[in-house]
N, C-alpha and C. Protein backbone atom coordinates (compact mmCIF):
# COMPACT_ATOMS: atom_id res chain seq x y z
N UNK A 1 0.81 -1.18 0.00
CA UNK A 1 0.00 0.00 0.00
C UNK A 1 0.87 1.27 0.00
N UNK A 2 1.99 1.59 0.94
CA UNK A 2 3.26 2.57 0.98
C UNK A 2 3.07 2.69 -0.51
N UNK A 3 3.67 1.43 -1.33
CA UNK A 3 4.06 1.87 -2.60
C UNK A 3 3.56 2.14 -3.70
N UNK A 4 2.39 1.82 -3.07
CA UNK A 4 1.36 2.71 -4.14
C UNK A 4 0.88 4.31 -4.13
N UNK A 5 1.24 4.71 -3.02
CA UNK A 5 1.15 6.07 -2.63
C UNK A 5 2.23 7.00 -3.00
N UNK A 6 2.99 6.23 -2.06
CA UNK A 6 4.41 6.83 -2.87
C UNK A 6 5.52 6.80 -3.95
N UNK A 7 4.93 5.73 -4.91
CA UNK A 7 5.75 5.11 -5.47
C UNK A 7 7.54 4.88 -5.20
N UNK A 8 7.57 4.44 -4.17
CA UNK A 8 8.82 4.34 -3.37
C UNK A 8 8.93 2.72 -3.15
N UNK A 9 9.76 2.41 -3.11
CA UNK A 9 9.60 1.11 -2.34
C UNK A 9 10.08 0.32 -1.46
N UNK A 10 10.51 -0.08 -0.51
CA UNK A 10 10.97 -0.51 0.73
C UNK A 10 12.68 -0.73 0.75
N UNK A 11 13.12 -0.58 -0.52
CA UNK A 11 14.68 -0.47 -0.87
C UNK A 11 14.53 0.96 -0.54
N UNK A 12 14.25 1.86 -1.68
CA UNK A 12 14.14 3.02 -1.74
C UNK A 12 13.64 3.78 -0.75
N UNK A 13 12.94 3.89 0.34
CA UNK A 13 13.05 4.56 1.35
C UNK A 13 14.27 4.09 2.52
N UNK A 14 14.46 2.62 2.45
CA UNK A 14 15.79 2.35 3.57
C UNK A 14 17.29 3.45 2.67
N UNK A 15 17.34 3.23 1.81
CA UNK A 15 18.24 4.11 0.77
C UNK A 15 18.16 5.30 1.13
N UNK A 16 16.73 6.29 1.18
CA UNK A 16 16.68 7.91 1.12
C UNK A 16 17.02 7.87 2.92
N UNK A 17 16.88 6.76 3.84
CA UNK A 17 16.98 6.82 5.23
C UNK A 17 18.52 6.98 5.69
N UNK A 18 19.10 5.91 4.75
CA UNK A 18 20.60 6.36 4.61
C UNK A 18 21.28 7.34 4.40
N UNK A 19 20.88 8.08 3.03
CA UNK A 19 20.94 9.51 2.99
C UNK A 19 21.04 10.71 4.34
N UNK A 20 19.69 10.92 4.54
CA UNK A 20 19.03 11.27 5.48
C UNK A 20 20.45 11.34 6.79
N UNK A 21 21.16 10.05 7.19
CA UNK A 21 21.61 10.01 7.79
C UNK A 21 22.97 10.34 7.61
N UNK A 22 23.75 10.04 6.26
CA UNK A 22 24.66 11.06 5.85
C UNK A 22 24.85 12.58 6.12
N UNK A 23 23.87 12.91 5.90
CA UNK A 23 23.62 14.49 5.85
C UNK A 23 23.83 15.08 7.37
N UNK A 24 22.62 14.77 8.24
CA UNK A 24 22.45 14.58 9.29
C UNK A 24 24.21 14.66 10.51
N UNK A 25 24.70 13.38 9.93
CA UNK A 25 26.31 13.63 10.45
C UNK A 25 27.60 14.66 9.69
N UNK A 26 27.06 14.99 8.31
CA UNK A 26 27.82 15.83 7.55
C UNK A 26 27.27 17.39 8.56
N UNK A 27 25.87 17.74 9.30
CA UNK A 27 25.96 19.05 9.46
C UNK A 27 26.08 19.19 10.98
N UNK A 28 26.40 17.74 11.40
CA UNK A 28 27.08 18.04 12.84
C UNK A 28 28.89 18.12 12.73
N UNK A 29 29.64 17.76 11.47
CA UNK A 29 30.45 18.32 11.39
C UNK A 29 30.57 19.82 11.32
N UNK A 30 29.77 20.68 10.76
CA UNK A 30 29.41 21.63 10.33
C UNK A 30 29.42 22.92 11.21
N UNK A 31 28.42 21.52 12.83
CA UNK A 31 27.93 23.19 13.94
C UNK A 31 28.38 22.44 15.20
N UNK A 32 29.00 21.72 14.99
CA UNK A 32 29.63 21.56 16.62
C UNK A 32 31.09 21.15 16.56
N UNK A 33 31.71 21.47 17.40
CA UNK A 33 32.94 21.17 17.21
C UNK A 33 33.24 19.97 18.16
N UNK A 34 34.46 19.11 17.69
CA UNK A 34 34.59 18.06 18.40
C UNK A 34 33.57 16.47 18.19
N UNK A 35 32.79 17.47 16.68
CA UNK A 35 31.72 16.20 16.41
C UNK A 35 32.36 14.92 15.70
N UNK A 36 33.48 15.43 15.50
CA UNK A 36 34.19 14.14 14.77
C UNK A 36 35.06 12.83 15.18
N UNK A 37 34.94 13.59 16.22
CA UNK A 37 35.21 12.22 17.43
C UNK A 37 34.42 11.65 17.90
N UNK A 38 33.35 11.78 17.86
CA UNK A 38 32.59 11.22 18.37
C UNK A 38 31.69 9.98 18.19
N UNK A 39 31.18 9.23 19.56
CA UNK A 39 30.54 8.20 18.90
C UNK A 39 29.28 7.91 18.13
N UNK A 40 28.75 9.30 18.64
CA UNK A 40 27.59 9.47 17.23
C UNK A 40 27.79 9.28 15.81
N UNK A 41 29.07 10.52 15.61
CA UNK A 41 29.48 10.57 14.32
C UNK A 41 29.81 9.32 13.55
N UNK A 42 30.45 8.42 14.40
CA UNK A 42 30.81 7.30 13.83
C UNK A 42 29.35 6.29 13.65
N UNK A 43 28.66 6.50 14.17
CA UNK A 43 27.64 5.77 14.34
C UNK A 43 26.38 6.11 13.34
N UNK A 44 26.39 7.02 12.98
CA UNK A 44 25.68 7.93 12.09
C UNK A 44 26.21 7.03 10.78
N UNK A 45 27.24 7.52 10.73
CA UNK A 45 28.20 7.03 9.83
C UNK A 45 28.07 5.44 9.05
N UNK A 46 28.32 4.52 9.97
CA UNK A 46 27.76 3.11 9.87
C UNK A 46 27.06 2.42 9.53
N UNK A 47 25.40 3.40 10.50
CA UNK A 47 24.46 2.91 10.05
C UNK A 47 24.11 3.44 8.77
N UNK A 48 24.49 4.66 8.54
CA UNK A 48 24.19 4.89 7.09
C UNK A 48 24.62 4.33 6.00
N UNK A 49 25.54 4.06 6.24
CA UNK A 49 26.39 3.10 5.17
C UNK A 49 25.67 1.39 5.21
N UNK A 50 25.35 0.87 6.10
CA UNK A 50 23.98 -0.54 6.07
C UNK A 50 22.99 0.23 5.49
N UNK A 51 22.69 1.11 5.80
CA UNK A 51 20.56 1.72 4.80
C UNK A 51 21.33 1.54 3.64
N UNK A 52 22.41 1.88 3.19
CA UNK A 52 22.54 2.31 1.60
C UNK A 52 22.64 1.07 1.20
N UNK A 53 23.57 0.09 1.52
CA UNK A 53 24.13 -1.15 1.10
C UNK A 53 22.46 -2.10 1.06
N UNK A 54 22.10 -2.15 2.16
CA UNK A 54 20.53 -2.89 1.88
C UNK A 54 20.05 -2.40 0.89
N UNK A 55 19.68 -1.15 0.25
CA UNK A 55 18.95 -0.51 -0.78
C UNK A 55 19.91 -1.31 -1.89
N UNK A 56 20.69 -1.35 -2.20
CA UNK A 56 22.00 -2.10 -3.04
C UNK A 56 21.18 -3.15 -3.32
N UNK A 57 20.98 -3.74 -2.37
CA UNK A 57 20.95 -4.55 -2.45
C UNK A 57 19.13 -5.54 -3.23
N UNK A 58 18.83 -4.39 -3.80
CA UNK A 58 17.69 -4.43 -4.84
C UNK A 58 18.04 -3.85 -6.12
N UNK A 59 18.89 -2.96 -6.01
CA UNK A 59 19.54 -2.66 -7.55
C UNK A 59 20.72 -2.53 -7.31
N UNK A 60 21.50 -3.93 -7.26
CA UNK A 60 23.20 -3.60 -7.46
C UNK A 60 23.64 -2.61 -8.45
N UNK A 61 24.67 -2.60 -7.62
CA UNK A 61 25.80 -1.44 -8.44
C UNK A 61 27.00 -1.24 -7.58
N UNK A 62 28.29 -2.30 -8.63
CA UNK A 62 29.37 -2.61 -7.62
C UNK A 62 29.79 -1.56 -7.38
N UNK A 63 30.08 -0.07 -7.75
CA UNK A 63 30.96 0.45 -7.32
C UNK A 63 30.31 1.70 -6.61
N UNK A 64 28.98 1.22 -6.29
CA UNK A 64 28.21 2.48 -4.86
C UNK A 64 28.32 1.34 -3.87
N UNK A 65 28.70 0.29 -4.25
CA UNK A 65 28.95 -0.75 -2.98
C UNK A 65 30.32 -0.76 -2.39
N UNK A 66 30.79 -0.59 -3.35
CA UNK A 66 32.62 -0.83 -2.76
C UNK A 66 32.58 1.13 -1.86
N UNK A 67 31.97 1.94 -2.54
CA UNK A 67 32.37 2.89 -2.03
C UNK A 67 31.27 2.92 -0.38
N UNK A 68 30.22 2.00 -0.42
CA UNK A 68 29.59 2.09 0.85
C UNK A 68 30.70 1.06 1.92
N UNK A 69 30.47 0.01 1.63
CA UNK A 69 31.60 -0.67 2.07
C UNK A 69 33.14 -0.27 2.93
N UNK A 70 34.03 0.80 2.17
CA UNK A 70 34.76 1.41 2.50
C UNK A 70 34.58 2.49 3.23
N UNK A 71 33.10 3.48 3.16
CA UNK A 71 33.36 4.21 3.95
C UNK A 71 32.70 3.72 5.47
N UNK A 72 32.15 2.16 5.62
CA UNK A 72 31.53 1.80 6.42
C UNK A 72 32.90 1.43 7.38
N UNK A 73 33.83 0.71 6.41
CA UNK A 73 35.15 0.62 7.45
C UNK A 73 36.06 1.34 7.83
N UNK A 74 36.10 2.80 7.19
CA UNK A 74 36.83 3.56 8.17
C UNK A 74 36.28 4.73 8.76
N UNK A 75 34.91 4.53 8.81
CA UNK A 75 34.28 4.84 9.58
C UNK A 75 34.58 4.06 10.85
N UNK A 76 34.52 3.15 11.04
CA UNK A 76 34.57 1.62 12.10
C UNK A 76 35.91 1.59 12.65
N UNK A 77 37.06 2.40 12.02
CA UNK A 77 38.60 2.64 12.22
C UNK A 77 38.46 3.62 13.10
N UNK A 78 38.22 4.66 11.90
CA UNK A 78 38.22 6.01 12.90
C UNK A 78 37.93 6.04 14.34
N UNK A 79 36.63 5.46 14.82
CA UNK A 79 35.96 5.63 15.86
C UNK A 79 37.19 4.43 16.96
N UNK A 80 37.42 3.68 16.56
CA UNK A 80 37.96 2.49 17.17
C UNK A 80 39.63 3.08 17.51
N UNK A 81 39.89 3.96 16.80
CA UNK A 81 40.99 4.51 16.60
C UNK A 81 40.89 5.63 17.71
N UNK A 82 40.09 6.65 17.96
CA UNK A 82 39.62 7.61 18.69
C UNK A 82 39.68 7.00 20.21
N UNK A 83 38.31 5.97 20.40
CA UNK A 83 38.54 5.72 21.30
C UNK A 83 39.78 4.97 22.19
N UNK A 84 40.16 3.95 21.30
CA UNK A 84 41.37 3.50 22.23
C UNK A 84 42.74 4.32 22.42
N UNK A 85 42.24 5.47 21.59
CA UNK A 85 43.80 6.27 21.43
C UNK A 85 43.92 7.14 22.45
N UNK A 86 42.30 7.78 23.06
CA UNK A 86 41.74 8.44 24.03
C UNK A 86 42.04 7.72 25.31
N UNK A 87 41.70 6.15 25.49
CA UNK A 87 42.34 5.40 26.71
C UNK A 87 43.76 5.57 26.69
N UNK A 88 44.22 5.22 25.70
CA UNK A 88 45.88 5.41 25.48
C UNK A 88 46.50 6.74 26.09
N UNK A 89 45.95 8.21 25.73
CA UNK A 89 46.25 9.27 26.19
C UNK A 89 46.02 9.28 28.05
N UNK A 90 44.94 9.21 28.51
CA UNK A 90 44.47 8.86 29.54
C UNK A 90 45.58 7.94 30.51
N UNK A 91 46.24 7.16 30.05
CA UNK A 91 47.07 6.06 30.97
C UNK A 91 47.80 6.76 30.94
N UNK A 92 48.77 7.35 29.74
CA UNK A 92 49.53 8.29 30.01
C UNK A 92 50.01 9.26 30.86
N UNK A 93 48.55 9.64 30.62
CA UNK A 93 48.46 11.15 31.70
C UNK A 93 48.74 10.87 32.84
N UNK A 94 48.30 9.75 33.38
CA UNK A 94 48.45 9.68 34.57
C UNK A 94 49.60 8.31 35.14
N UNK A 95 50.29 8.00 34.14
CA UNK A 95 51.47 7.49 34.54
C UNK A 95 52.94 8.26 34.91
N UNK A 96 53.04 7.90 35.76
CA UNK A 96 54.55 8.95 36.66
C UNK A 96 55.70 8.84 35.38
N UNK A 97 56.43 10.08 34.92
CA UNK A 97 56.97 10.26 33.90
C UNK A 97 58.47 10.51 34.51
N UNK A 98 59.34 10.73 33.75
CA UNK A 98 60.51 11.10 34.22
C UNK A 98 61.28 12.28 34.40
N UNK A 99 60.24 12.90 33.40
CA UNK A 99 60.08 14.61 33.69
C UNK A 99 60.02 15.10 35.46
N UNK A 100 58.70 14.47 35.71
CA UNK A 100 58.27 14.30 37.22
C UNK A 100 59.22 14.10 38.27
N UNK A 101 60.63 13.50 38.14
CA UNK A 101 61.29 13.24 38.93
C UNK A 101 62.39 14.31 39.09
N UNK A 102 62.73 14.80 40.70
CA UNK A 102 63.93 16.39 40.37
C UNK A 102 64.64 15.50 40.34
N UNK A 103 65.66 16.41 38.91
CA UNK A 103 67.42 15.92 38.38
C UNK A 103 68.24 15.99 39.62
N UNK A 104 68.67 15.24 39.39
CA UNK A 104 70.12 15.33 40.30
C UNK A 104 71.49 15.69 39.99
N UNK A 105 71.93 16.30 40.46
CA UNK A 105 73.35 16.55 39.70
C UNK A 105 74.44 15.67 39.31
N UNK A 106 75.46 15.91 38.60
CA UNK A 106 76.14 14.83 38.10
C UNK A 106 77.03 15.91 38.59
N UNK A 107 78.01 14.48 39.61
CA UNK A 107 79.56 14.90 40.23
C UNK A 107 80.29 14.85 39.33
């Protein structure tokens, strides 16, 4: 019934949903800062890249696939990259350094 109304069809709206969600994370790059770290962004990101690939997946077309595909995995980097690099900084910070220690003189 949808697709008789809208002539859309259950590919094609998971597809324009994908979109939708591209955009959506393209204009939080846009107005917030720090949105690119984040786990929204990446997440935005992801799922948009599955809406598109399902829609694909009623009218292939290898090379909107390879390019969903790819940006689905470094999307999946980035974020994975962020966060553990963020724990990584974090241990750091608070591991006793050698800076931290007063020099001593050399006799």
């Amino acid at each position: 019934m949808f697709e008789e109304l809208t002539g859309l069809s259950f590919f094609d709206c998971v597809g324009l949903a994908g979109v939708v969600g591209y955009l959506v994370a393209h204009a939080g790059l846009q107005v917030r800062d720090g949105f690119a770290g984040s786990a929204a962004y990446a997440f935005l990101n992801v799922g948009s890249a599955i809406l598109v690939i399902i829609s694909l997946l009623n009218n292939f077309n290898l090379a909107a696939m390879i390019g969903q595909a790819a940006w689905m995995m470094l999307s999946i980097y980035g974020y994975c990259r962020h966060a553990y690099g963020g724990m990584r900084r974090a241990e750091h910070a608070s591991a006793p350094s050698l800076r931290d220690e007063p020099h001593m003189p050399v006799a």
